[in-house]
Every structure is written in structure tokens, then in C-alpha cells.
Protein backbone atom coordinates (compact mmCIF):
# COMPACT_ATOMS: atom_id res chain seq x y z
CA UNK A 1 0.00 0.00 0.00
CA UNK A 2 2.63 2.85 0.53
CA UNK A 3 4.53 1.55 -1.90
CA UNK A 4 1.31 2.88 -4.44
CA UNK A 5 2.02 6.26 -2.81
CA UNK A 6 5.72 6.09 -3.18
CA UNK A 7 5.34 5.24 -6.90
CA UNK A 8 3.31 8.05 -7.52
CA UNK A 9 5.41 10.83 -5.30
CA UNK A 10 8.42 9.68 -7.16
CA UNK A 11 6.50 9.65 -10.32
CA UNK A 12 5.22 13.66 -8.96
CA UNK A 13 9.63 14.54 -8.69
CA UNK A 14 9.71 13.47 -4.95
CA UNK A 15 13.42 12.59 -4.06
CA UNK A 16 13.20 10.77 -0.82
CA UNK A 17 13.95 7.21 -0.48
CA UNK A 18 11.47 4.63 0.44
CA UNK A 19 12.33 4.71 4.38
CA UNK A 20 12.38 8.57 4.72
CA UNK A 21 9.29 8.84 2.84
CA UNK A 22 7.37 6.42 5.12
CA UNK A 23 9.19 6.60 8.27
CA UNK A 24 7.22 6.86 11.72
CA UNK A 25 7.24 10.48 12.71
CA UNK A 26 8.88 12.08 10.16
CA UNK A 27 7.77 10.86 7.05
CA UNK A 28 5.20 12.05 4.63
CA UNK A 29 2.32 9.32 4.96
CA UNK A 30 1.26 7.02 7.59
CA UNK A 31 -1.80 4.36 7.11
CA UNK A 32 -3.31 2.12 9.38
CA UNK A 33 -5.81 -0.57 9.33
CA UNK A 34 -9.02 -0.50 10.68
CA UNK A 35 -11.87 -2.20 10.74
CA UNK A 36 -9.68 -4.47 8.13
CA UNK A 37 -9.81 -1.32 5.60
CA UNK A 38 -6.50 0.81 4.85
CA UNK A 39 -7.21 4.65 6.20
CA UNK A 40 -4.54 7.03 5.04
CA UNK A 41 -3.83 8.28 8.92
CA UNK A 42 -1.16 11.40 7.97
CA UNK A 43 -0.96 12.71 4.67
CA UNK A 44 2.10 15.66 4.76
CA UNK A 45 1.21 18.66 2.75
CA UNK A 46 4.46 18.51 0.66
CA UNK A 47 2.63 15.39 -1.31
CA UNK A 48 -0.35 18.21 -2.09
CA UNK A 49 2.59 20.38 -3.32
CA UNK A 50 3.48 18.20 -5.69
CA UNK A 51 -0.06 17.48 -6.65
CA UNK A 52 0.16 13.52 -5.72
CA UNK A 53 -2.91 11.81 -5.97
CA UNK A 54 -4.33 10.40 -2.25
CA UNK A 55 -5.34 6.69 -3.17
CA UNK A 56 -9.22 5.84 -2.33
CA UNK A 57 -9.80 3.09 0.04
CA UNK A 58 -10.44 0.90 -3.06
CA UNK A 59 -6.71 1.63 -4.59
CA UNK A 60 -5.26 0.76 -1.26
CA UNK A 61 -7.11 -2.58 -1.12
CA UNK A 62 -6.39 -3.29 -4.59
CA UNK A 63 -2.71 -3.07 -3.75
CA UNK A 64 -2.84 -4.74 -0.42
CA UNK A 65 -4.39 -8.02 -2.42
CA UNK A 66 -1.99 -7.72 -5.36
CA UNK A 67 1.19 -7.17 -2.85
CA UNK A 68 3.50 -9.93 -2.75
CA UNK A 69 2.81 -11.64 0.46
CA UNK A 70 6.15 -10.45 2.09
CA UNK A 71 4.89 -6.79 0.84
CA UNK A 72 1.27 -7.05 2.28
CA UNK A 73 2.70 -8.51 5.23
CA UNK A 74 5.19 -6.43 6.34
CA UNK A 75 2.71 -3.39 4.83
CA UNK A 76 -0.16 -4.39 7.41
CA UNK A 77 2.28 -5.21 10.53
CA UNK A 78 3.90 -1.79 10.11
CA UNK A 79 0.36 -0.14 10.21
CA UNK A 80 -0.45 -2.05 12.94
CA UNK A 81 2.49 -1.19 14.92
CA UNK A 82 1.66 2.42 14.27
CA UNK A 83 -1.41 2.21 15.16
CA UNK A 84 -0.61 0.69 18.44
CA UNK A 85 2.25 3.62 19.10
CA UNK A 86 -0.52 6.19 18.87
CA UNK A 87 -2.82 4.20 21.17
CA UNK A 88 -0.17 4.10 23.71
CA UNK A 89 1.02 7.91 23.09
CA UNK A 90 -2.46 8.71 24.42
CA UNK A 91 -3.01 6.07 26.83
CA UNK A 92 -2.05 7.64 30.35
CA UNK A 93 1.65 7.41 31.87
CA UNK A 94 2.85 7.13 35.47
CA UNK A 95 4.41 9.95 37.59
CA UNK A 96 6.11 10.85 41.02
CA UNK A 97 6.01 14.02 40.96
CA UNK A 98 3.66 14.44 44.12
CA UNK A 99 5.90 12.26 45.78
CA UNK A 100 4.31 8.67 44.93
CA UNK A 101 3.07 7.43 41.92
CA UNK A 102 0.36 9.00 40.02
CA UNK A 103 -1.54 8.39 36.31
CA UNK A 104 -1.73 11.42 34.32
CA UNK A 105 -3.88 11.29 31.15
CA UNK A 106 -1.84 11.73 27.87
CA UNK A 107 -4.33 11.77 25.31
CA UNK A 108 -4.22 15.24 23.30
CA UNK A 109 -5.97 17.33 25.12
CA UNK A 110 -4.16 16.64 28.83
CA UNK A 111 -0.98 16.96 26.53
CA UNK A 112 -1.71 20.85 25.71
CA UNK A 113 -2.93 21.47 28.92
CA UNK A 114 0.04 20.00 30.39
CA UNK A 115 2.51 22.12 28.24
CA UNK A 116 0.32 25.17 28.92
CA UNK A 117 0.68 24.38 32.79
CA UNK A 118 4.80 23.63 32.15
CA UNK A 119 5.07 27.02 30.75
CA UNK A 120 3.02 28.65 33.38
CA UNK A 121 5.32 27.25 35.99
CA UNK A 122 8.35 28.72 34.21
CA UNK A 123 7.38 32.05 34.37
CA UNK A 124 9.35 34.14 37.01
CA UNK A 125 7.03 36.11 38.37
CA UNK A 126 4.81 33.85 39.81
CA UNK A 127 4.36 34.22 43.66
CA UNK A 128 6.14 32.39 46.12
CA UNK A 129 3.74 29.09 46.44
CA UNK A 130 2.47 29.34 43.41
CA UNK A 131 0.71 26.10 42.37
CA UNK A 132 -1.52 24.88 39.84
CA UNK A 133 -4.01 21.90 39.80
CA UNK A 134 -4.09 19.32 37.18
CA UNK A 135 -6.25 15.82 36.84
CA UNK A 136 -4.21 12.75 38.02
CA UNK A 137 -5.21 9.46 39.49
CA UNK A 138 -3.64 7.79 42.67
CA UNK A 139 -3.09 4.72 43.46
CA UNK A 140 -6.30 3.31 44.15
CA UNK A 141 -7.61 5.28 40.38
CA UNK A 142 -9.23 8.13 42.21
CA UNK A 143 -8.90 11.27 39.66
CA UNK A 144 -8.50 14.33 41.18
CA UNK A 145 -7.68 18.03 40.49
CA UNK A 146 -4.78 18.13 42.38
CA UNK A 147 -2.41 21.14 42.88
CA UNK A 148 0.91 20.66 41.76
CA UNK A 149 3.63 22.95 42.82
CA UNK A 150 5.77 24.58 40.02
CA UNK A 151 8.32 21.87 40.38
CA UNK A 152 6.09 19.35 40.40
CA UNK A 153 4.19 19.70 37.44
CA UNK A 154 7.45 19.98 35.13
CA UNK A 155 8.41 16.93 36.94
CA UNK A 156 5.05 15.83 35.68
CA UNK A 157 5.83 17.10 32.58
CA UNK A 158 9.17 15.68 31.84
CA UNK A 159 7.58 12.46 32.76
CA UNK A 160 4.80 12.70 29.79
CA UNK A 161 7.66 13.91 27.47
CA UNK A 162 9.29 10.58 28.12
CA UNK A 163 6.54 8.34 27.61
CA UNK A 164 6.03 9.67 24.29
CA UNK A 165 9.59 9.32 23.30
CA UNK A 166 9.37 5.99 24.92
CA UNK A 167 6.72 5.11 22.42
CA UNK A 168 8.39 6.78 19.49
CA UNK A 169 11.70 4.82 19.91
CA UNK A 170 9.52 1.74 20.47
CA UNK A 171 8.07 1.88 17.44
CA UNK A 172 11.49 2.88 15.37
CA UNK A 173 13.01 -0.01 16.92
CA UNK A 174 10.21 -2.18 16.23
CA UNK A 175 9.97 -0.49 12.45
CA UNK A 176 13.54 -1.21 11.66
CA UNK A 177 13.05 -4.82 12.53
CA UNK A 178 10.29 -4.95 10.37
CA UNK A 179 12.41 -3.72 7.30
CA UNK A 180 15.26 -5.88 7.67
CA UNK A 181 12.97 -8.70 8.14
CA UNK A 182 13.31 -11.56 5.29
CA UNK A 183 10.95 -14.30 6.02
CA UNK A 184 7.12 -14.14 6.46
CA UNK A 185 7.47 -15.73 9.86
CA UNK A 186 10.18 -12.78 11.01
CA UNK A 187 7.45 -10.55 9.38
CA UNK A 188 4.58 -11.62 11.57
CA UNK A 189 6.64 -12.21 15.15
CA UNK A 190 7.00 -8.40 15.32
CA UNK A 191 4.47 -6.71 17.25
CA UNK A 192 3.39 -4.53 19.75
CA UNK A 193 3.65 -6.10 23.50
CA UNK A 194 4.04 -4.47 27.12
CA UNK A 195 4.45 -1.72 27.92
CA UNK A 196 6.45 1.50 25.59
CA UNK A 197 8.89 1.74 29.08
């Protein structure tokens, strides 16, 4: 399936090989499956500069069932795996910055209201005890607004930056398996498991 887009970026004068074009954050398309149909999940705006033609759900199926089997294969696991990277991105992490353990939510909303709260803790001229509340869960899953001093919420922070990345390098690892994987069964054995950390 991206190798339909490829063809027709490099067909449109794209220059990037086949790994920078399709690489996981960073490249120029992503697709997943779901529901057991392709869906086109990024689509950069440098393929709209160079007027390349988005595929319909009917293309994409059309080359998923003519793809060699090593092709549809290794096509379908790598959509799978980034599907599962975004699921995790945006499935809650784990913090101490109250002092013991505490889930924050990570999908994208708590994400931009946890860098707006970062930056409001940076600013000098807060007062002395400034805090500011934010929703996390303790250990026995009670959510809570609970006030976080400036310290702790970049702590809190910090800790949502690295689950991300945690995720992100997950999936590059897992990704660059998946290319230098010869055999259909090598194909297949890669997946998502566990925990991003």
C-alpha cells in the first residue's frame, strides 16, 4: 500500500527514499488498518505540493491483495504497529512528581494542557507558592484536580515527554526490525507487546 504512494510521489519529482518517505514520525504518509480497511492516517502537505494523488480506500485494497505476500505482510504489521504507538502515546503514563506514583492522562488534550501548565510554571514572576491543579489518578484510580507545585508539574511534565519518546523509539526499533525482516514468519513475530517503558 505505501509503496502505491511512493510510486506516484516519485513519479510527482519526490526525491526521498522509500524509508524517509514512510518513516514513523517524520515521514510524509502514515496508514493504518481499521476495521480491516486501509485509512490514510497522515498525509504531509508537501505530497499536495506536488499534486500527488491520495489513493481511495479501493486503490489501497487493490494493492494490499496484489502485494507480494512479504509486501502485504510487512505493509499491514507496520500499520499495525503504528497504530498501536498512537494508542499508547495517548493512553495515560505514570508519575512521582507528588511524591508517589500517580496516572496522568496523555491523550491530546491533557498533553496541551500540560505544556500550557509547564510554561506557566516557568514564568518568574509567579508568587512564592504558586501552584496549579491538574487531573491525576492515585493509586487506588481516584482522579483528582490536584495542585501541583511549580516543580512538580514539570516533573510531571518531563515524565509525559518521556513516555512519548518511549513510544516513538519503540516503534522505530520495532519499524527497523520490520524492514530488515526476510521471512514471512520474522514478518509476523514483530508486534506490539508491554508496555512503551
Amino acid at each position: 500500500m505505501l509503496k502505491l504512494i511512493y510510486k506516484r510521489y516519485l513519479a510527482a519529482g519526490g526525491d526521498l527514499d522509500f524509508w524517509s518517505f514512510q518513516k514513523p514520525n517524520g515521514g510524509l504518509v502514515a496508514l493504518a488498518i481499521v476495521d480491516d480497511e486501509p485509512v490514510i492516517t497522515f498525509w504531509d502537505e508537501a505530497l499536495d505540493a506536488l499534486n500527488v494523488t491520495q489513493p481511495t480506500v479501493a486503490e489501497l485494497l487493490d494493492a494490499l491483495n496484489a502485494a507480494p505476500a512479504l509486501e502485504e505482510a510487512r505493509d499491514y504489521v507496520l500499520a499495525t504497529l503504528q497504530a498501536c504507538c498512537g494508542a499508547a502515546i495517548v493512553g495515560d503514563y505514570d508519575s512521582d512528581a507528588l511524591g508517589s506514583v500517580h496516572t496522568y492522562p496523555s491523550d491530546v488534550t491533557a498533553q496541551l494542557n500540560m505544556m500550557g501548565s509547564v510554561t506557566d510554571a516557568l514564568i518568574p514572576s509567579n508568587p512564592e507558592g504558586w501552584t496549579t491543579p491538574f487531573w491525576c489518578a492515585d493509586a487506588s484510580g481516584v482522579w483528582a484536580f490536584r495542585a501541583h507545585t511549580a516543580s512538580q508539574i514539570i516533573a510531571a511534565g518531563r515524565a509525559g515527554k518521556a513516555h512519548v519518546v518511549a513510544c516513538q523509539t519503540k516503534l522505530d526499533t520495532l519499524t527497523q526490525q520490520l524492514m530488515a525482516a526476510e521471512t514471512l514468519e520474522d514478518i509476523t513475530a514483530i508486534s506490539w507487546t508491554g508496555d512503551a517503558e
